[in-house]
Protein backbone atom coordinates (compact mmCIF):
# COMPACT_ATOMS: atom_id res chain seq x y z
CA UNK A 1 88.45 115.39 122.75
CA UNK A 2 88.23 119.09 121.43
CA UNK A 3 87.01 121.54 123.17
CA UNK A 4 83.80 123.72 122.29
CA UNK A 5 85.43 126.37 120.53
CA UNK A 6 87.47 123.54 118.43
CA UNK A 7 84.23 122.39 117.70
CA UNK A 8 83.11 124.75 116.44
CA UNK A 9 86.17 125.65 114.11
CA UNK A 10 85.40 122.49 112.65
CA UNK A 11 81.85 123.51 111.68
CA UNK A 12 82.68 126.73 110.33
CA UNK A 13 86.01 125.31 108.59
CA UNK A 14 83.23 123.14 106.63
CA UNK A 15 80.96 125.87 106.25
CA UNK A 16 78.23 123.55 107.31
CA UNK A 17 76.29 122.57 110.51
CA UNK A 18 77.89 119.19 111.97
CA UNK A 19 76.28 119.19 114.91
CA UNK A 20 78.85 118.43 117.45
CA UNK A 21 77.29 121.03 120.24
CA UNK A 22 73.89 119.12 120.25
CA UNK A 23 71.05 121.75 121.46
CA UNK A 24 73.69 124.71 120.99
CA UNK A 25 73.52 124.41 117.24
CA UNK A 26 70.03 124.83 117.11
CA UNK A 27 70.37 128.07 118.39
CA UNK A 28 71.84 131.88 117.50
CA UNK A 29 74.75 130.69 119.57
CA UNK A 30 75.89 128.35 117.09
CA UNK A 31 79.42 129.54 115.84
CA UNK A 32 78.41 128.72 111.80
CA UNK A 33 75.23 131.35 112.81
CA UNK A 34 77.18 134.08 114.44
CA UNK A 35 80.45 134.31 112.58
CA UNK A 36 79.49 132.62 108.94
CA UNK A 37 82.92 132.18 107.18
CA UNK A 38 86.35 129.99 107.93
CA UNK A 39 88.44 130.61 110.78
CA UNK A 40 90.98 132.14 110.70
CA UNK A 41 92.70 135.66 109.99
CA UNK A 42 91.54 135.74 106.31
CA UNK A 43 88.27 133.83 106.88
CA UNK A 44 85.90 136.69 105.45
CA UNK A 45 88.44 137.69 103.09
CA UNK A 46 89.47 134.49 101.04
CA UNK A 47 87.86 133.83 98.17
CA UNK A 48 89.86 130.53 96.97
CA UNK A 49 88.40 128.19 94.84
CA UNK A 50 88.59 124.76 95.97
CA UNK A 51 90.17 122.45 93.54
CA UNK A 52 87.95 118.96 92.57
CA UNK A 53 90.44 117.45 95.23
CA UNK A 54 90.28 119.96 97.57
CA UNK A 55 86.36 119.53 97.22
CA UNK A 56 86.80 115.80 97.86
CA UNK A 57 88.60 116.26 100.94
CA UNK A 58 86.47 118.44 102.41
CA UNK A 59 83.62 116.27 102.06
CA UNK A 60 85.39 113.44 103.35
CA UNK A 61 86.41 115.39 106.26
CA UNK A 62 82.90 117.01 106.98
CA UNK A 63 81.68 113.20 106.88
CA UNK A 64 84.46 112.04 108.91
CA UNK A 65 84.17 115.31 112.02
CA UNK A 66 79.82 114.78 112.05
CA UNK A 67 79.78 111.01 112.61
CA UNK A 68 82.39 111.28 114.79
CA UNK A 69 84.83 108.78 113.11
CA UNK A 70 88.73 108.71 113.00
CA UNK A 71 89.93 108.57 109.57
CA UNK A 72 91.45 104.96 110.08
CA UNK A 73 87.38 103.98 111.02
CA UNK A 74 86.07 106.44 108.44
CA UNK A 75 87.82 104.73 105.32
CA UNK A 76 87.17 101.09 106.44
CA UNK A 77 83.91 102.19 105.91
CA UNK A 78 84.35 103.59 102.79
CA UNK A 79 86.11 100.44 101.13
CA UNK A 80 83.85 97.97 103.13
CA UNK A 81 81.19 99.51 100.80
CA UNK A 82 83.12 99.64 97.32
CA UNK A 83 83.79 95.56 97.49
CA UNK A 84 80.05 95.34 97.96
CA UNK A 85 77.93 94.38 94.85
CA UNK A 86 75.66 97.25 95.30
CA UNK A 87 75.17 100.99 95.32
CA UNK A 88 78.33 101.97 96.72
CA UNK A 89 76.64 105.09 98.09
CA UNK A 90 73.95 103.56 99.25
CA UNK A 91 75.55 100.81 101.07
CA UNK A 92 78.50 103.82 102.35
CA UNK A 93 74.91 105.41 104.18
CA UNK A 94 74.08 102.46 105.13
CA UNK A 95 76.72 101.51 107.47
CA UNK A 96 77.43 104.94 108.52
CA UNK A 97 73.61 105.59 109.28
CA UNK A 98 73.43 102.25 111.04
CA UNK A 99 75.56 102.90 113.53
CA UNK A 100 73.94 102.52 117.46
CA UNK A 101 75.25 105.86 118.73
CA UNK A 102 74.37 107.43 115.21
CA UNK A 103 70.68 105.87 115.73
CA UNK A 104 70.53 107.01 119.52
CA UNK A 105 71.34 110.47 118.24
CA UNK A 106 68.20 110.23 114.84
CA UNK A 107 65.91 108.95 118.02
CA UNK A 108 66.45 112.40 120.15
CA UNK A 109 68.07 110.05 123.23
CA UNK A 110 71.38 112.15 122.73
CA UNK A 111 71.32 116.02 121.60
CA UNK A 112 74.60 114.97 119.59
CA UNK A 113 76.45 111.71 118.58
CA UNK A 114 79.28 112.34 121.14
CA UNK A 115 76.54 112.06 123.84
CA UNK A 116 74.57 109.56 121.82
CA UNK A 117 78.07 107.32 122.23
CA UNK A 118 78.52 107.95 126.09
CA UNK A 119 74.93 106.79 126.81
CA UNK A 120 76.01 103.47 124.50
CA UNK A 121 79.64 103.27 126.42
CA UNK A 122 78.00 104.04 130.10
CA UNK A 123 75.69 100.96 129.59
CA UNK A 124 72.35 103.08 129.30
CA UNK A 125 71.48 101.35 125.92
CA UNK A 126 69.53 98.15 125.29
CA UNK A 127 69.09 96.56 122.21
CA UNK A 128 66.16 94.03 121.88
CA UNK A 129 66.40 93.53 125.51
CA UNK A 130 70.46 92.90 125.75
CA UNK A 131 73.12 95.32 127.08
CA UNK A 132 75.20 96.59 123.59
CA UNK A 133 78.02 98.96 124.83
CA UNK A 134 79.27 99.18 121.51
CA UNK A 135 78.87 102.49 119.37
CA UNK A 136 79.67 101.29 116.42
CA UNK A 137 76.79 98.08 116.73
CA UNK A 138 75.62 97.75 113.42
CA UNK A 139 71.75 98.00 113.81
CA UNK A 140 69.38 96.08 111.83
CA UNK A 141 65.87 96.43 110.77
CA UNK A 142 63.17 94.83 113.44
CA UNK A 143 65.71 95.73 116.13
CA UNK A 144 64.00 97.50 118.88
CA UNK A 145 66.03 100.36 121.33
CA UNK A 146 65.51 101.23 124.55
CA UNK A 147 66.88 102.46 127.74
CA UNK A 148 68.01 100.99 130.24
CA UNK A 149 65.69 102.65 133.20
CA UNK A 150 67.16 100.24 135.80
CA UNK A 151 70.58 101.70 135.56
CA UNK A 152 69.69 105.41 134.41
CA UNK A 153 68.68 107.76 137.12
CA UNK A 154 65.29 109.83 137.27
CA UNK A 155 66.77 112.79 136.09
CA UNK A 156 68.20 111.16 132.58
CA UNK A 157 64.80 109.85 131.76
CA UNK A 158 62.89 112.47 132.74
CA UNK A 159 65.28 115.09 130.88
CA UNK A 160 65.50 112.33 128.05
CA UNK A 161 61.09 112.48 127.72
CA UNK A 162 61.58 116.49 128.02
CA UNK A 163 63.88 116.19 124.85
CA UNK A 164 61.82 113.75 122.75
CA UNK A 165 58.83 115.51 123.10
CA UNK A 166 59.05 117.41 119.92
CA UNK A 167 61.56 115.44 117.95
CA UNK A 168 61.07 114.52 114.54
CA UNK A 169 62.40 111.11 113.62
CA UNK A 170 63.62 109.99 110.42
CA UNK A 171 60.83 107.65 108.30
CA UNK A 172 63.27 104.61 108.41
CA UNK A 173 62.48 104.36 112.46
CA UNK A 174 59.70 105.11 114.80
CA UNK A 175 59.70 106.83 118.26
CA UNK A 176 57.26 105.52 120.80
CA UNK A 177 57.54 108.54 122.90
CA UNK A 178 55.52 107.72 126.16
CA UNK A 179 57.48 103.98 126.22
CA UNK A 180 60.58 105.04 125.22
CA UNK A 181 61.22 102.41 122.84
CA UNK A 182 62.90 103.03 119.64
CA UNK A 183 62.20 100.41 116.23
CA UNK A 184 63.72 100.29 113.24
CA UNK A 185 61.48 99.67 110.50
CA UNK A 186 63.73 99.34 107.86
CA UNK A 187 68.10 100.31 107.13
CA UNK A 188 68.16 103.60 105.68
CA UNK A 189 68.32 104.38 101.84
CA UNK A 190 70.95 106.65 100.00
CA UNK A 191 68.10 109.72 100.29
CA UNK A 192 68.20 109.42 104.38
CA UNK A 193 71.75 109.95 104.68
CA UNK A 194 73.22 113.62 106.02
CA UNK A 195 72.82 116.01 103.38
CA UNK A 196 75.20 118.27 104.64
CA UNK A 197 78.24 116.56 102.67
CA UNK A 198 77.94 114.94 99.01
CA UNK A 199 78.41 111.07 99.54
CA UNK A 200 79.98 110.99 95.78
CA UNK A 201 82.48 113.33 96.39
CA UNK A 202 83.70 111.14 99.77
CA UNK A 203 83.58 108.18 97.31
CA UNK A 204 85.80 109.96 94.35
CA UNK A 205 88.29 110.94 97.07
CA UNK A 206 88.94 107.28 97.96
CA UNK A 207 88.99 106.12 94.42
CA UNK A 208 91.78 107.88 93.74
């Protein structure tokens, strides 16, 4: 796994937020905050224009580095949604959106999707009652979330509550903050996706 300041190369390589340092990128320690420009020795210097290619790639790659995906699991993703029928974008956020660790991460259980798929992996994670281990679980609407307070330890939860208390969810789920019970009230639409990456240009790049 890389390390924090690989991380954080990634972030500023993109130019955008992904979140990989959970809590630390919500502060002035965040690398994108303190040193705003690509890594590098010519990183405030270079003033390169990306080709459309070279835009396409690095939207595919910001997509790829803030969900957490290899590019093997990325892509599947990306053709699974062109043979679809429908929005190709929209069913693209879908499945990527969808995702158990990526919806332990929207809930505030997890200040970042690596944690969010450690809690799944460790067996913290219960999905309408049942064990799911899996990160990549494809979550559906009705499907209720919660942790598992038999296995987790005092100190998770009560750090877990501490977290929570002010996190804003997104509309497609609800947070019941004193039971600790996540619901899905309906998949996510193209509009609830990550905004820190165009969805078209990730598209375009696989079309090729």
């Amino acid at each position: 796994m890389p390390g924090l300041n690989d991380k954080c190369t990634l972030c500023r390589r993109e130019g955008e937020k992904l979140y990989l340092k959970g809590e630390r990128c919500f502060t002035t320690k965040c690398a994108v905050v303190k040193r705003n420009y690509a890594p590098g020795v010519h990183g405030q210097t270079s003033k390169t224009k990306l080709t459309d290619y070279g835009k396409q790639l690095r939207d595919k790659q910001a997509a790829k580095r803030l969900y957490g995906l290899r590019e093997k699991q990325f892509s599947n993703y990306v053709f699974k949604a062109m043979k679809k029928k429908e929005n190709t974008k929209e069913v693209l956020v879908r499945l990527l959106e969808s995702r158990l660790d990526n919806v332990i991460f929207r809930l505030g259980y997890a200040p970042s999707r690596a944690a969010a798929r450690q809690l799944v992996g460790h067996g913290f994670i219960f999905v309408n009652g049942k064990k799911v281990d899996v990160a990549s679980y494809q979550i559906r609407a009705k499907d209720i979330i919660t942790i598992n307070t038999v296995k987790a330890n005092k100190k998770l939860v009560n750090e877990l509550k501490e977290r929570i208390k002010t996190k804003e969810v997104p509309t497609w789920i609800f947070l019941n903050k004193d039971k600790l019970e996540g619901k899905v009230i309906e998949l996510p639409k193209l509009d609830e996706g990550e905004k820190t990456f165009s969805i078209q240009s990730v598209i375009e790049f696989y079309s090729r």
